[in-house]
Protein backbone atom coordinates (compact mmCIF):
# COMPACT_ATOMS: atom_id res chain seq x y z
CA UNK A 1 21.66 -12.45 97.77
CA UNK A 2 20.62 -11.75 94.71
CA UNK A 3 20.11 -8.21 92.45
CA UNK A 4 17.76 -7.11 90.14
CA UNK A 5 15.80 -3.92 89.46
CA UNK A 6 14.28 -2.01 91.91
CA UNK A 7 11.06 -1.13 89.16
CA UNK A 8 11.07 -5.36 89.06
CA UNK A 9 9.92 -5.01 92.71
CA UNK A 10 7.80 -2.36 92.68
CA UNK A 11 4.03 -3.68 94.08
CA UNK A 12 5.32 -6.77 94.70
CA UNK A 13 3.38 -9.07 97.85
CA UNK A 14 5.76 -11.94 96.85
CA UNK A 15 8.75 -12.71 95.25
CA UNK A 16 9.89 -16.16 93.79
CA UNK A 17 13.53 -16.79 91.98
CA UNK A 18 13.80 -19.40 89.59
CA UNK A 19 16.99 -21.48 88.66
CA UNK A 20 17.52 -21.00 85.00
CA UNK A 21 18.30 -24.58 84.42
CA UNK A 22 15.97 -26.55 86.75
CA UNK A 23 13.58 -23.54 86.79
CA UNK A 24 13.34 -25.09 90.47
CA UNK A 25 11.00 -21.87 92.94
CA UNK A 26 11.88 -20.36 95.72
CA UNK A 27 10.27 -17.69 98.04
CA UNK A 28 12.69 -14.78 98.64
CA UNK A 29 12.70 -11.61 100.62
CA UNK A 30 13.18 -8.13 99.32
CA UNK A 31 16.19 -6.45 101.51
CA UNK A 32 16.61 -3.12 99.99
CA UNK A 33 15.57 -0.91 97.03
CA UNK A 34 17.28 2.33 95.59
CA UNK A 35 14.81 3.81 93.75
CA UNK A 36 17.14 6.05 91.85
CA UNK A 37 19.98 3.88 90.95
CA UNK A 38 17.25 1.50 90.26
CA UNK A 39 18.45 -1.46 92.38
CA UNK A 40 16.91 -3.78 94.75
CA UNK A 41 18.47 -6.68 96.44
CA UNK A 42 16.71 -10.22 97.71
CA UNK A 43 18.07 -12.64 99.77
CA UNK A 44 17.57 -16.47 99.55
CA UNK A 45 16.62 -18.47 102.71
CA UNK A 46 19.73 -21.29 101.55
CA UNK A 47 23.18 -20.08 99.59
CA UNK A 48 23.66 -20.36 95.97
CA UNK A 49 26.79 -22.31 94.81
CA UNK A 50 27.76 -19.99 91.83
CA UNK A 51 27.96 -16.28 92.07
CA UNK A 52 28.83 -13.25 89.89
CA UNK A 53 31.99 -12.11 89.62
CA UNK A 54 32.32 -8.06 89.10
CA UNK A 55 34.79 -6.64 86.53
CA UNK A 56 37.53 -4.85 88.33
CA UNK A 57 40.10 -2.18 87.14
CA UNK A 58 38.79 -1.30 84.11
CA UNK A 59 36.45 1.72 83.02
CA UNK A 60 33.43 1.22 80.69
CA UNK A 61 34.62 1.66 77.22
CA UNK A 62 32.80 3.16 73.66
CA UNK A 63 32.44 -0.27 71.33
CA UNK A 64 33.39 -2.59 73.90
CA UNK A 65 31.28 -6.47 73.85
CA UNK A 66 28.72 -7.11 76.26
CA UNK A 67 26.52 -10.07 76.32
CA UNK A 68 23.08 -9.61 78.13
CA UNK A 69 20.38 -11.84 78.81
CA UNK A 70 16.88 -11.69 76.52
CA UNK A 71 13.99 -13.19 77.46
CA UNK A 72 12.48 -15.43 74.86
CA UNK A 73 9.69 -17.95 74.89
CA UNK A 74 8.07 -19.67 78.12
CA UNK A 75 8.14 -23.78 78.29
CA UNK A 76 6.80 -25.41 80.93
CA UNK A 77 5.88 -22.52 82.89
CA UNK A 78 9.46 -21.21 82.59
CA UNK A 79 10.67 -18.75 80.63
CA UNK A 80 13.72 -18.89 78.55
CA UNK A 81 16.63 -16.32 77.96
CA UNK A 82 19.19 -16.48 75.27
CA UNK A 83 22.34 -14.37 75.43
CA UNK A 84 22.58 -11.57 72.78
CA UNK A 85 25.67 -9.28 72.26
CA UNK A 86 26.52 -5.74 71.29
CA UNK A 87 28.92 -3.25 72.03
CA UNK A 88 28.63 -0.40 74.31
CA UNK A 89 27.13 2.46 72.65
CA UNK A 90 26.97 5.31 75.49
CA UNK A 91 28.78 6.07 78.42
CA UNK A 92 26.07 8.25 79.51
CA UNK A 93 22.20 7.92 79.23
CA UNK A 94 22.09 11.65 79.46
CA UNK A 95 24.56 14.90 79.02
CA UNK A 96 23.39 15.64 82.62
CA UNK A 97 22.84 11.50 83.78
CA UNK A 98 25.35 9.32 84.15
CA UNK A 99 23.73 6.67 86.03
CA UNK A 100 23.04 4.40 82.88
CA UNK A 101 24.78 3.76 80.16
CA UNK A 102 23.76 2.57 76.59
CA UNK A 103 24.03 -1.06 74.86
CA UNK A 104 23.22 -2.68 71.53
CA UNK A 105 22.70 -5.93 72.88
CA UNK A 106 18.99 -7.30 72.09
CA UNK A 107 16.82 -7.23 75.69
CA UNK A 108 12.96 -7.14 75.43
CA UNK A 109 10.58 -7.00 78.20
CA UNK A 110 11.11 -9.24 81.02
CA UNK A 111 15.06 -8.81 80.52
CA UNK A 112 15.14 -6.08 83.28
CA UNK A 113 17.29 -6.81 86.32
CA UNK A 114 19.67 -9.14 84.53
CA UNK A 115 23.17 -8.93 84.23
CA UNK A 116 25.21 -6.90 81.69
CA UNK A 117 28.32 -8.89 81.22
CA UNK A 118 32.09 -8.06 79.30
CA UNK A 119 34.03 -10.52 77.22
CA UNK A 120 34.95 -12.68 80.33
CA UNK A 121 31.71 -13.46 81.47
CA UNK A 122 32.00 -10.21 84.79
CA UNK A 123 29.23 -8.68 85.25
CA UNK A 124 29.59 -4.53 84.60
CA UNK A 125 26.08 -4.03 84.69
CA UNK A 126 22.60 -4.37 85.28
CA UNK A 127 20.26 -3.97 82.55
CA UNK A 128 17.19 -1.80 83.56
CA UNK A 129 15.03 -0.80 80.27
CA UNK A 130 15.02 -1.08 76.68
CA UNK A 131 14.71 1.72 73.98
CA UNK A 132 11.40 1.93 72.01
CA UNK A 133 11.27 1.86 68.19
CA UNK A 134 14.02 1.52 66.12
CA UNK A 135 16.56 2.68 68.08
CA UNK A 136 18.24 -0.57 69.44
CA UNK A 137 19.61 0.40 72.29
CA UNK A 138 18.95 -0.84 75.97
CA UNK A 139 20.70 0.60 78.99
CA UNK A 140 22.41 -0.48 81.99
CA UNK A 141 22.90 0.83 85.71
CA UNK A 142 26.41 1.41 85.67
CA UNK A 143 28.90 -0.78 87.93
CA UNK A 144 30.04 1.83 90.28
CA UNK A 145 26.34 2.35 91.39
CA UNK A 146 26.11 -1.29 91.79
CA UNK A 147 29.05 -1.30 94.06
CA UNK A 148 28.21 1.45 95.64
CA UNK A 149 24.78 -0.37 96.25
CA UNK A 150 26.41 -3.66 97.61
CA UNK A 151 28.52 -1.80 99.88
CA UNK A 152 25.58 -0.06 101.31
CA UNK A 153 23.70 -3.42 102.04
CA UNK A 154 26.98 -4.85 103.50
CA UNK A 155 27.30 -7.70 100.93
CA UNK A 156 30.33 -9.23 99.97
CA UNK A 157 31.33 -9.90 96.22
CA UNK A 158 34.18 -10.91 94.21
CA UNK A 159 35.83 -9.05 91.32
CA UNK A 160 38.56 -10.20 88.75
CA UNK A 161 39.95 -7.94 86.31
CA UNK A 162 39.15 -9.05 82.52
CA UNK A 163 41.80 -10.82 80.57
CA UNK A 164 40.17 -13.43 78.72
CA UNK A 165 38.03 -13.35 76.43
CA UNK A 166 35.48 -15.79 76.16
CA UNK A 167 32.58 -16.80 73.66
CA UNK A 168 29.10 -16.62 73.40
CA UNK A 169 28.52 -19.77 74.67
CA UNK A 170 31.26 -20.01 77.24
CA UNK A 171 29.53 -16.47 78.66
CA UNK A 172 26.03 -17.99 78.58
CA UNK A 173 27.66 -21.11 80.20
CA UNK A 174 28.99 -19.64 82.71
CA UNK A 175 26.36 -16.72 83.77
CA UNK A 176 23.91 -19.56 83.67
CA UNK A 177 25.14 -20.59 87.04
CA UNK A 178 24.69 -17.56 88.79
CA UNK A 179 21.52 -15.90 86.83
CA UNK A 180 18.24 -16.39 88.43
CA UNK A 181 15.04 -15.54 86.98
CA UNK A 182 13.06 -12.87 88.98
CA UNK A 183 8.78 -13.16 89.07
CA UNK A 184 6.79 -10.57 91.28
CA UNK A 185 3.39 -11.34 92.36
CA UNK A 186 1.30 -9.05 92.58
């Protein structure tokens, strides 16, 4: 299974995932959406070998690192994602919304549905838009919505608490395996 945005979905006849390194297609089928956490969940027709690994035990904290995905340029027909970082910048979206919460790492269009991940490389998010202007700042469905979403949908994940922390390249490294680029056809 794989999760992205529920807005990445919307309209969509088909759906194709592509392996970040091969950028190798596949034909998947949209399972659920939750339109308000903003979640929707796909599953593959063979298992993946790598998967995400949620940050457990630990509350979202002011200033701390996360590393998100960014889309950059397209080569060969696929497009390519760096990993930026930033800190955590809001707990809440709103006073009265707590559903999101607020980043400084870079994500432009086309970064929606990725994964917002702490200093080890867990995923504690799932980016979902960006801030216009000057602002720099992007937000994130929070993990307990997440959770809350896999539960629902009856899929199993693993979690790890946090106690390493790796680099930049060590994170992309390793969220490489499991990320999976999302294209709706419309």
């Amino acid at each position: 299974h794989v999760v992205t945005n529920a807005h990445v979905l919307y309209c969509c006849k088909t759906v194709i995932v592509h392996d970040l390194g091969s950028c190798r297609s596949t034909a998947v089928t949209i399972v659920a959406t939750e339109q308000k956490s903003d979640l929707g969940l796909l599953r593959l027709d063979k298992p993946v070998k790598h998967h995400a690994t949620l940050r457990r035990g630990k509350e979202l904290q002011l200033g701390e690192e996360v590393s998100t995905y960014d889309r950059r340029s397209v080569v060969d027909n696929c497009p390519q994602y760096v990993v930026g970082q930033g800190e955590v910048t809001k707990l809440n979206w709103m006073p009265d919304d707590s559903r999101l919460f607020g980043h400084s790492s870079q994500t432009d269009s086309g970064s929606s549905g990725g994964p917002v991940l702490d200093a080890s490389g867990h995923v504690i998010g799932v980016n979902t838009m960006s801030s216009t202007g000057n602002l720099n700042v992007a937000y994130g469905v929070k993990p307990y919505l997440l959770e809350a979403f896999l539960k629902t949908n009856r899929i199993e994940y693993n979690t790890a608490p946090s106690i390493e922390k790796l680099s930049r390249l060590e994170i992309k490294e390793k969220s490489d395996k499991f990320t999976l680029i999302v294209k709706c056809m419309r």
